[in-house]
N, C-alpha and C. Protein backbone atom coordinates (compact mmCIF):
# COMPACT_ATOMS: atom_id res chain seq x y z
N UNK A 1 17.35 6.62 17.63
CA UNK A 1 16.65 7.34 16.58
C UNK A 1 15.43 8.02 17.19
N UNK A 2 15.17 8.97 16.87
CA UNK A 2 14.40 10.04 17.46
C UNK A 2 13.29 10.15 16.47
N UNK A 3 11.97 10.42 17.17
CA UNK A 3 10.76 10.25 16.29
C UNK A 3 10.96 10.77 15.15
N UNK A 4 11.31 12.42 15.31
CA UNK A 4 11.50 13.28 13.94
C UNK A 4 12.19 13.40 13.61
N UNK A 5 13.86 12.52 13.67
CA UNK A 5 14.72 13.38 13.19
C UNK A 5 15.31 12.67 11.85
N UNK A 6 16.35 12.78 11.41
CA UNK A 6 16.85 12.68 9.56
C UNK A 6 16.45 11.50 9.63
N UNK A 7 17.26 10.65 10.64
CA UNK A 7 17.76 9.21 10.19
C UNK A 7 16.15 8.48 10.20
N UNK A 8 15.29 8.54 11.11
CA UNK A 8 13.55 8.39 10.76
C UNK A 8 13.18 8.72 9.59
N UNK A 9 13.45 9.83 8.82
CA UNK A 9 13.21 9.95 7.87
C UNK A 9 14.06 9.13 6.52
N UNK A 10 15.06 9.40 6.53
CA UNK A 10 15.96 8.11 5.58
C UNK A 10 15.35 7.09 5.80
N UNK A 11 14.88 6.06 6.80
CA UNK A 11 14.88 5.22 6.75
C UNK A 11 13.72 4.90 5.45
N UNK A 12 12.51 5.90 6.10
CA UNK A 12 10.98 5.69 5.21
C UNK A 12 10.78 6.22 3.71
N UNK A 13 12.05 7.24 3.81
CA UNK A 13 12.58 7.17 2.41
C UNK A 13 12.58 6.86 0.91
N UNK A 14 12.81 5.85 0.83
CA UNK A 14 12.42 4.67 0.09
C UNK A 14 11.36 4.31 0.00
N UNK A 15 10.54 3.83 0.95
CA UNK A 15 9.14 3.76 1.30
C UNK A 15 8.31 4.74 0.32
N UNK A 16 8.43 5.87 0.38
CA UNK A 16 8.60 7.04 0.16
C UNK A 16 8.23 7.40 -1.53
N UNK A 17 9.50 7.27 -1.54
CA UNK A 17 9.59 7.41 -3.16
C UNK A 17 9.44 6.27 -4.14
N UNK A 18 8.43 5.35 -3.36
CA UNK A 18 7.94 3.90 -3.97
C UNK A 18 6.20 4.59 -3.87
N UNK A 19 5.79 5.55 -3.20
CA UNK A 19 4.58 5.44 -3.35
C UNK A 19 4.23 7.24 -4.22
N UNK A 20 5.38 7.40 -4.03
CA UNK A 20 5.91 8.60 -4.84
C UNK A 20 5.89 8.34 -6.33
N UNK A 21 6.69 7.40 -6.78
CA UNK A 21 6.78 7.03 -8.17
C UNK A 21 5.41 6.04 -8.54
N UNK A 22 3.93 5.64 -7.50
CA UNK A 22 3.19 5.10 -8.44
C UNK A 22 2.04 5.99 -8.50
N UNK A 23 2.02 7.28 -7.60
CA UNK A 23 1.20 8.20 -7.36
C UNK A 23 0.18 8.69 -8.44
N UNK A 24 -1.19 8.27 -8.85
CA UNK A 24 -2.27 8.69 -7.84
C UNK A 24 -2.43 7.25 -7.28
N UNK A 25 -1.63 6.24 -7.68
CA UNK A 25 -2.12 4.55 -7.73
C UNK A 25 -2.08 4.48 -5.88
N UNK A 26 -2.97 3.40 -5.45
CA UNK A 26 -2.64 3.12 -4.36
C UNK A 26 -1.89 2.38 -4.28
N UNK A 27 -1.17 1.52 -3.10
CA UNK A 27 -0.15 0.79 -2.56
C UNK A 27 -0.47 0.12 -1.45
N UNK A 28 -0.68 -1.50 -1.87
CA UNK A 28 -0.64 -2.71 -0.53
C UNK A 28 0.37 -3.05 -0.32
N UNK A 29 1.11 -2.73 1.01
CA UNK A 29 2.85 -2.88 1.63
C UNK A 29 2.48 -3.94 2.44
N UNK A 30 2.87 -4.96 2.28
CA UNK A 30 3.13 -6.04 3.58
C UNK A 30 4.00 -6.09 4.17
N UNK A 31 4.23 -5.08 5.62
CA UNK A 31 5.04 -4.34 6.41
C UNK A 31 6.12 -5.93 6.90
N UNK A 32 5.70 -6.60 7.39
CA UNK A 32 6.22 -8.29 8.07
C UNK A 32 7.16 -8.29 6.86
N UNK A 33 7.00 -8.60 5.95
CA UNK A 33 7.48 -9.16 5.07
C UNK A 33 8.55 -8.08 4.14
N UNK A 34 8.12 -6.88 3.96
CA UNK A 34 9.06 -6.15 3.65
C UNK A 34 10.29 -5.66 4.36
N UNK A 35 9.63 -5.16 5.80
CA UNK A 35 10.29 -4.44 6.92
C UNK A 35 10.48 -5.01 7.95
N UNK A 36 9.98 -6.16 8.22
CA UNK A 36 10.32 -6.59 9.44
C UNK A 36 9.32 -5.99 10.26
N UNK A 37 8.18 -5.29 10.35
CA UNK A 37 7.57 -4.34 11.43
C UNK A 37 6.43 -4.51 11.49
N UNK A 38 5.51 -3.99 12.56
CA UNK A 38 3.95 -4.45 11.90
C UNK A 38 3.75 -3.13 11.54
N UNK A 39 2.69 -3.48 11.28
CA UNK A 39 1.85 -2.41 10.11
C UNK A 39 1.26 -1.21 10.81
N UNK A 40 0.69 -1.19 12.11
CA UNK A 40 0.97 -0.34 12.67
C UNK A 40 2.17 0.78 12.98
N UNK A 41 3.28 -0.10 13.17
CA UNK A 41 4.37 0.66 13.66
C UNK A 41 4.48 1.23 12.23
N UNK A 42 4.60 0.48 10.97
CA UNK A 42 4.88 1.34 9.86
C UNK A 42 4.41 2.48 9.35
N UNK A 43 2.98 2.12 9.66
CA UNK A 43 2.32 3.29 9.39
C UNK A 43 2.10 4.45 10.17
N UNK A 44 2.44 4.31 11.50
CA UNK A 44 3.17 5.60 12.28
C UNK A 44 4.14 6.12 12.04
N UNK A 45 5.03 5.58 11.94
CA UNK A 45 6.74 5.66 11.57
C UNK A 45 6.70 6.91 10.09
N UNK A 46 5.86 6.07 8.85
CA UNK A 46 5.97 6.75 7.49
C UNK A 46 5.03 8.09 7.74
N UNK A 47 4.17 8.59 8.43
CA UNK A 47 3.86 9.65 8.99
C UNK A 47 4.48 10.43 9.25
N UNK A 48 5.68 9.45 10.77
CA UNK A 48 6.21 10.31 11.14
C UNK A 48 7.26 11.37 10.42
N UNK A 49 7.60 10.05 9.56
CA UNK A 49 8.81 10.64 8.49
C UNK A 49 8.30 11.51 8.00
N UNK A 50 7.21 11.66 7.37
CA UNK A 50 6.98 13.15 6.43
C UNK A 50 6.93 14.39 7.41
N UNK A 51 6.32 14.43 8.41
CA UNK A 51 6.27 15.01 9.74
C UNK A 51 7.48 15.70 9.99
N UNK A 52 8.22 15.18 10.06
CA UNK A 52 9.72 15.18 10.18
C UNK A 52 10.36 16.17 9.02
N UNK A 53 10.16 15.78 7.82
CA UNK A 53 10.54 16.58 6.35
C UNK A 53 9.85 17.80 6.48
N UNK A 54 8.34 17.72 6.56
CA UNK A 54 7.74 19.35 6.60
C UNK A 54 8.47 20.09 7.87
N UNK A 55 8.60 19.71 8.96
CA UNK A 55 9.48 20.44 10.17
C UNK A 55 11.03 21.09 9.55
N UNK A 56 11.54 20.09 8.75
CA UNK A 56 13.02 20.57 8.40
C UNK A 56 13.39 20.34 7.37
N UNK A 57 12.62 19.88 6.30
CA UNK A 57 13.02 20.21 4.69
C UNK A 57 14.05 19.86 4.27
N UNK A 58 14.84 18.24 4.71
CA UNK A 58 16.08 17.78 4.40
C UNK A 58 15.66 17.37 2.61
N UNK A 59 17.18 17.73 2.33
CA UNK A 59 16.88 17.44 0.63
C UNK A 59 16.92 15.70 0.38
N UNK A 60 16.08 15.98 -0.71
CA UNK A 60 15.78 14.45 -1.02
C UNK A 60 15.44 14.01 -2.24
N UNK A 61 16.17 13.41 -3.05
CA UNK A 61 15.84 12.92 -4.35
C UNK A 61 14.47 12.98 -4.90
N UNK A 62 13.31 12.86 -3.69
CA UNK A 62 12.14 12.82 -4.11
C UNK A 62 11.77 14.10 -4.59
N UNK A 63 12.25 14.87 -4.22
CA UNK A 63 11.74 16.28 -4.47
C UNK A 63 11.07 16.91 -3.73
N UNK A 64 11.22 18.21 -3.39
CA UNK A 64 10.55 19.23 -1.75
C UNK A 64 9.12 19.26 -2.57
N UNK A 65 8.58 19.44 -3.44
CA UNK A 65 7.42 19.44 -4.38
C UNK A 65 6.13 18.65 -4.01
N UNK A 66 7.14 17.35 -4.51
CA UNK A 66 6.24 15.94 -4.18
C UNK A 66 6.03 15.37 -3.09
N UNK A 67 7.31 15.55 -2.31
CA UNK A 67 7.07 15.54 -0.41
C UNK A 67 6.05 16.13 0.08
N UNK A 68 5.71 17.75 -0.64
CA UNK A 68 4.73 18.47 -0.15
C UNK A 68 3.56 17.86 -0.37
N UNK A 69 3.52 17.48 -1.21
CA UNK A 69 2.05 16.83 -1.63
C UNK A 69 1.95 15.65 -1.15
N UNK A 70 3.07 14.52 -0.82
CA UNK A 70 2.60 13.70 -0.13
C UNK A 70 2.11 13.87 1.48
N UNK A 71 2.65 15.24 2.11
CA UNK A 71 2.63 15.24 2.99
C UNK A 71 0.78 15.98 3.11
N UNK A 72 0.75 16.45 2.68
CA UNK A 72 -1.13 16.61 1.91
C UNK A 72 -2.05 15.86 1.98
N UNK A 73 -1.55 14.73 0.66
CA UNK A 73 -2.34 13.97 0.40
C UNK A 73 -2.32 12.17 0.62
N UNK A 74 -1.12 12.00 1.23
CA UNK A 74 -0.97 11.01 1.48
C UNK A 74 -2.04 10.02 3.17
N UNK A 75 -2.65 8.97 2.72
CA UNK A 75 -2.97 8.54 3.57
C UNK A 75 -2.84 7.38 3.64
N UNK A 76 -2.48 6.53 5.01
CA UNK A 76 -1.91 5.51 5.18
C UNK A 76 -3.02 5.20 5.95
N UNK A 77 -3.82 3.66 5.70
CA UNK A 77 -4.55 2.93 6.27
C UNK A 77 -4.05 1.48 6.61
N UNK A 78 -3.71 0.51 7.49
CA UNK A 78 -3.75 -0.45 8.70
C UNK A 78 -5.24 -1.35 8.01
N UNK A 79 -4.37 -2.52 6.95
CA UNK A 79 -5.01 -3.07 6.53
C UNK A 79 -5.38 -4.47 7.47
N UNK A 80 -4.88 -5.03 8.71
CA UNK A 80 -5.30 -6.02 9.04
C UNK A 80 -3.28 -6.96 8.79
N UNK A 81 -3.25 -8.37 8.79
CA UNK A 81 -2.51 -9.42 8.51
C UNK A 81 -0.89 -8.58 8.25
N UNK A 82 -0.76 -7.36 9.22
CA UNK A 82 0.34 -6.77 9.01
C UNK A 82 0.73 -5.55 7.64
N UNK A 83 -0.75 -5.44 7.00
CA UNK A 83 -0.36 -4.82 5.93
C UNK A 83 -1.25 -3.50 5.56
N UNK A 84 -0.21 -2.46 5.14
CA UNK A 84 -1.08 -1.18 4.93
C UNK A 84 -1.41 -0.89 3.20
N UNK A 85 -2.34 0.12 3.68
CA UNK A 85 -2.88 0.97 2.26
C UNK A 85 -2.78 1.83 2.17
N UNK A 86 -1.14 2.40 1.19
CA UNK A 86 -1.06 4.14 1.12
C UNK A 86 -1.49 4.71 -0.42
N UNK A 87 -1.92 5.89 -0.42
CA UNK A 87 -2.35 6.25 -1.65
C UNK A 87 -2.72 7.78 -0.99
N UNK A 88 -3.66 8.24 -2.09
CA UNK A 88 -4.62 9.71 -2.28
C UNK A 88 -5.35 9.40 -1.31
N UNK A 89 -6.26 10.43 -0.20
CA UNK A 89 -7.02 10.72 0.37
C UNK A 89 -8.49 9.86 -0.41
N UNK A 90 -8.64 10.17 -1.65
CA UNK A 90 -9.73 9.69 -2.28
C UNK A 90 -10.01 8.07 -3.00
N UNK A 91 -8.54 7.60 -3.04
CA UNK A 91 -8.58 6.44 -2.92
C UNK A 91 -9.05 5.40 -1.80
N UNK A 92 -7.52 5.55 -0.91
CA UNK A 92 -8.02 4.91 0.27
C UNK A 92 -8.95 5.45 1.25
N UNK A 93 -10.02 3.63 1.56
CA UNK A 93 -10.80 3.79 2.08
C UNK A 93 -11.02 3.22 3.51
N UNK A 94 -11.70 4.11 4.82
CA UNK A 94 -11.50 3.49 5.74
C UNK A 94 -11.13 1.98 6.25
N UNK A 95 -10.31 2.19 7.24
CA UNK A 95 -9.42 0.72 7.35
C UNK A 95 -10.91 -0.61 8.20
N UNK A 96 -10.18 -1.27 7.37
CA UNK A 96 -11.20 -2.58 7.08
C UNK A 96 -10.22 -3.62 7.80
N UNK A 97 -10.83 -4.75 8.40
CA UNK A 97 -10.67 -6.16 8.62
C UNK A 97 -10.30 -7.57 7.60
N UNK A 98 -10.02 -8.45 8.04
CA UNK A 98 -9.25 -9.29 6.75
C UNK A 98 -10.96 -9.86 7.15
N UNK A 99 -11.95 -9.63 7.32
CA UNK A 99 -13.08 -10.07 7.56
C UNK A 99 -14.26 -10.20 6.22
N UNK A 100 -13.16 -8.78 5.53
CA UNK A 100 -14.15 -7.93 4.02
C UNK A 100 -14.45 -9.47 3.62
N UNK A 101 -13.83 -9.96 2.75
CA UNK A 101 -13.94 -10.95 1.56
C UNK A 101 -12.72 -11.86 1.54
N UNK A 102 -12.92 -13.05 1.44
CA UNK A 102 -11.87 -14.32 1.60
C UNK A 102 -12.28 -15.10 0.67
N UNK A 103 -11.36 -15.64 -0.16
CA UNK A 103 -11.44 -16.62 -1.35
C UNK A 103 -10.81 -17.87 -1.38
N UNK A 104 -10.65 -19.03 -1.36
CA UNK A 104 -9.89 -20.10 -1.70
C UNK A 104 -9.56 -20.24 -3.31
N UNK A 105 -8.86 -20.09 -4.08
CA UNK A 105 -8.70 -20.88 -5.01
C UNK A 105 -7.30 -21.25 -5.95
N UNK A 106 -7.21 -21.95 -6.97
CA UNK A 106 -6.28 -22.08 -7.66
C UNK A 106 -6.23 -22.09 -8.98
N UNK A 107 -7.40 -21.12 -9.35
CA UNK A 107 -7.55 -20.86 -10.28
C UNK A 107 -7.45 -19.84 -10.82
N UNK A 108 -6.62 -19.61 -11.76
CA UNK A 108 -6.22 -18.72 -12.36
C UNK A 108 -7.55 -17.82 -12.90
N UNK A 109 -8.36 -18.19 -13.81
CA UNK A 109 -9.38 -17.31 -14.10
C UNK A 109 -10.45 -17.09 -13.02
N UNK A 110 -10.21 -17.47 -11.90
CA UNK A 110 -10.90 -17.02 -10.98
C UNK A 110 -10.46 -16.29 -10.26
N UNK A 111 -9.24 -16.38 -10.15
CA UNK A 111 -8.36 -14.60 -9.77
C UNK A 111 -8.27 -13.71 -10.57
N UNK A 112 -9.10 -14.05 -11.85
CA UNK A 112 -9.05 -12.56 -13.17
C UNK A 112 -10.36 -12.12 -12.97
N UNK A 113 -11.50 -12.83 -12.10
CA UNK A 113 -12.69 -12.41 -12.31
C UNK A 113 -12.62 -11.96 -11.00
N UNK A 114 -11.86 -12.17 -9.75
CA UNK A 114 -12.30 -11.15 -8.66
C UNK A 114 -11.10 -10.01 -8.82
N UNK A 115 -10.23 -10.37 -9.57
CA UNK A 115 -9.62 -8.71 -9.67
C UNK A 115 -10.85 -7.66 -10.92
N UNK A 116 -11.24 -7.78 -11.78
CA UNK A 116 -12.07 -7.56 -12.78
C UNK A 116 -13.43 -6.75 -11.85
N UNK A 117 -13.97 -7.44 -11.05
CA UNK A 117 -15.02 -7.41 -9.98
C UNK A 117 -14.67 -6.18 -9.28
N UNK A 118 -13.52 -6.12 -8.92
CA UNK A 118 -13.24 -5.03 -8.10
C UNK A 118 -12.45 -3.82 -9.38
N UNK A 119 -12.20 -4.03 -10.36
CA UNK A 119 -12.23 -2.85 -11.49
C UNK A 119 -13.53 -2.24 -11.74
N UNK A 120 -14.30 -2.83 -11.60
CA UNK A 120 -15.77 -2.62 -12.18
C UNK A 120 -16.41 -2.00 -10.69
N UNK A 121 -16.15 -2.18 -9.59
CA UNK A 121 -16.45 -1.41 -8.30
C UNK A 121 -17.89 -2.90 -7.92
N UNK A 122 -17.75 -3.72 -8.31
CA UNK A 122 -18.19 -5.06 -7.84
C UNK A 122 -18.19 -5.34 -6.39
N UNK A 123 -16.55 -5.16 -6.10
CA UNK A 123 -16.46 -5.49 -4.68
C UNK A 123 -15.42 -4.48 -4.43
N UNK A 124 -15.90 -3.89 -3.34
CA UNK A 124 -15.07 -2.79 -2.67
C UNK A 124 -14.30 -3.25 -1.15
N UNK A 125 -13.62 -2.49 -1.05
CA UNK A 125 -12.98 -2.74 0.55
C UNK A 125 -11.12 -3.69 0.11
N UNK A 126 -11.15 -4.81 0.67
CA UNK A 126 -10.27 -5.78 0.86
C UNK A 126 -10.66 -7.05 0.42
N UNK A 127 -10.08 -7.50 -0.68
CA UNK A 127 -10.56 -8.80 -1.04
C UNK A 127 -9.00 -9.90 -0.62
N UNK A 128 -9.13 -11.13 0.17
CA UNK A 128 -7.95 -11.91 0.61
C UNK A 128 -8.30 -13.23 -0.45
N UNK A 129 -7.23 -13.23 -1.26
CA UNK A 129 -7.85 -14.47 -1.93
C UNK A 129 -5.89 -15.40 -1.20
N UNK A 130 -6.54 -16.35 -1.07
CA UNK A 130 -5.79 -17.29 -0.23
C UNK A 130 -5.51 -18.44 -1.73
N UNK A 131 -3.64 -18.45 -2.06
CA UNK A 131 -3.73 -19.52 -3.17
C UNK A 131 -2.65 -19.71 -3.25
N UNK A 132 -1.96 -20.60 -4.07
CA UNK A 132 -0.62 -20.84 -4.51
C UNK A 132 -0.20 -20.46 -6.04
N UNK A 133 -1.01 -19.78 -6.67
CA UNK A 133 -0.59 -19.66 -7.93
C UNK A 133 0.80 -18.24 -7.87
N UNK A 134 1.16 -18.20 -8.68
CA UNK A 134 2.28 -17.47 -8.73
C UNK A 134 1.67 -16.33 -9.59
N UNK A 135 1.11 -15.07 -9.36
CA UNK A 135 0.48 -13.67 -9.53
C UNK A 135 1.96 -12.96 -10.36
N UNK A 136 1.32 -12.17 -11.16
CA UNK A 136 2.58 -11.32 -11.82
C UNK A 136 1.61 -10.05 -11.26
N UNK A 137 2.06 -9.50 -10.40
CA UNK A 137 1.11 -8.83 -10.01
C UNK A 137 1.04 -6.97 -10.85
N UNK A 138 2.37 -6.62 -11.30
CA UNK A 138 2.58 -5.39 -11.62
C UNK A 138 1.58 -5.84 -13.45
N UNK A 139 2.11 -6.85 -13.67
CA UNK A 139 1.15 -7.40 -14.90
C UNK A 139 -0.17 -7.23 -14.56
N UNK A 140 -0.73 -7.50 -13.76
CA UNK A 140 -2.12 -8.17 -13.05
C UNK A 140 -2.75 -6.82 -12.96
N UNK A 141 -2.05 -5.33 -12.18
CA UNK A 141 -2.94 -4.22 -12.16
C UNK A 141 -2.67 -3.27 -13.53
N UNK A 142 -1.80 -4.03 -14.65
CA UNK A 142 -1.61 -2.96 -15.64
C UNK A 142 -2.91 -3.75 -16.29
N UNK A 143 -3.09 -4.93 -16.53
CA UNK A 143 -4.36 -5.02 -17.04
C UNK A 143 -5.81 -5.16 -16.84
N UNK A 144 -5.86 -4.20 -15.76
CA UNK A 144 -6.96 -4.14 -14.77
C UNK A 144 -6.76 -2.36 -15.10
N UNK A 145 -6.21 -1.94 -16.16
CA UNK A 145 -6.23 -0.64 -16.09
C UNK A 145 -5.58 0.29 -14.60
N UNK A 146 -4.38 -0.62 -14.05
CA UNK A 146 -4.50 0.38 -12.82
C UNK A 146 -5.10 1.04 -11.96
N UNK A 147 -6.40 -0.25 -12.33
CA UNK A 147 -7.46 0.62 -11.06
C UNK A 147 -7.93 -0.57 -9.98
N UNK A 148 -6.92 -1.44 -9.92
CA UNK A 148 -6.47 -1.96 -9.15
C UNK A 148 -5.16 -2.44 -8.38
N UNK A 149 -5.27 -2.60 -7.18
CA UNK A 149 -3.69 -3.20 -6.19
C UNK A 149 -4.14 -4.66 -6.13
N UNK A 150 -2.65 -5.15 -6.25
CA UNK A 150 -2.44 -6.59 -5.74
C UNK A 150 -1.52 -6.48 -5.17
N UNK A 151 -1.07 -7.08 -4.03
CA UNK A 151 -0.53 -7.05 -2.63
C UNK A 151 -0.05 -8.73 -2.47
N UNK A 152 1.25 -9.13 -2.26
CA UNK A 152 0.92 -10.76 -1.95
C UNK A 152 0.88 -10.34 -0.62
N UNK A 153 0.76 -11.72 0.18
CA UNK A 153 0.91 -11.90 1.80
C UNK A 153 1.57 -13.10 2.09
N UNK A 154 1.21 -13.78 2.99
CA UNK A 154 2.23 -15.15 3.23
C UNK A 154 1.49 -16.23 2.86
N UNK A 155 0.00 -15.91 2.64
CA UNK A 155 -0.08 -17.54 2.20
C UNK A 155 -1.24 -17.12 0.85
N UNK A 156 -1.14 -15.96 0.15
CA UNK A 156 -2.15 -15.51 -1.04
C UNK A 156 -1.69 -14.25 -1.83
N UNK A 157 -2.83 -13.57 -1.69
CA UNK A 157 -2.87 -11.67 -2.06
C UNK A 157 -3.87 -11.24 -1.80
N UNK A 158 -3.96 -10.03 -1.80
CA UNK A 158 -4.83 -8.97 -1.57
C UNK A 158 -5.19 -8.10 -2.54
N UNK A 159 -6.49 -8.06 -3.00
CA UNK A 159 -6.87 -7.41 -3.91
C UNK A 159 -7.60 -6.06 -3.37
N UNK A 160 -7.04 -4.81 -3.86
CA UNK A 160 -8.13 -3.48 -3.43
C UNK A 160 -8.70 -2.97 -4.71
């Protein structure tokens, strides 16, 4: 497989039209765990893929439209623990360390008050809250108004 060519692009694809369909929202991908890859390589790779589409304009369910604009406005940041942050230019914010903010807990309303915290622009960057509770997470940023990501990882989540 060749940096730019279709099958690079099929692959990220998907990828693709997952950050396509939550667009202006950002997106925490835990590359290990989804893809098998680190987060680096992914986030070169999904570059490359659009890279690849603006060079040769293969058709794609996503639409030549929205490709264009992702290929615009899309920015992919190298969150640390294997995992990236794609979204709008104006969302994501320079790539940060799992160093930002670390939490222990198992408490449920204490994972509503640091997602809440970071709705309110409380805490910015990367928040790692380390837990075992079981997160509904697409629940978790619809009532955070979507102005937050939750991300799991292997032993928590990630709040942006």
């Amino acid at each position: 497989m060749k940096r730019f060519d279709e099958s690079a692009f099929r692959r990220y694809e998907p990828l693709l039209r997952l950050v396509a369909g939550s667009w202006p929202m950002t997106r925490n991908i835990d590359c290990r765990a989804t893809l098998q890859l680190s987060g680096s390589t992914v986030a070169s790779r999904l570059r490359d893929a659009l890279r690849g589409w603006e060079k040769h304009r293969w058709d794609s369910s996503i639409g030549s439209e929205t490709l264009t604009m992702l290929s615009r406005e899309l920015v992919v940041s190298e969150r640390g623990d294997d995992c990236i942050m794609v979204g709008p230019r104006d969302k994501v914010s320079a790539p940060v360390t799992t160093s930002d903010q670390t939490f222990e807990t198992e408490s449920s309303d204490a994972f509503t008050a640091i997602c809440t915290l970071h709705e309110h622009g409380l805490f910015k960057g990367v928040t790692y809250v380390k837990t075992k509770l079981a997160i509904q997470q697409a629940e978790c940023e619809a009532a955070h108004g979507g102005l937050i990501a939750v991300s799991q990882t292997g032993d928590g989540y990630i709040v942006t």
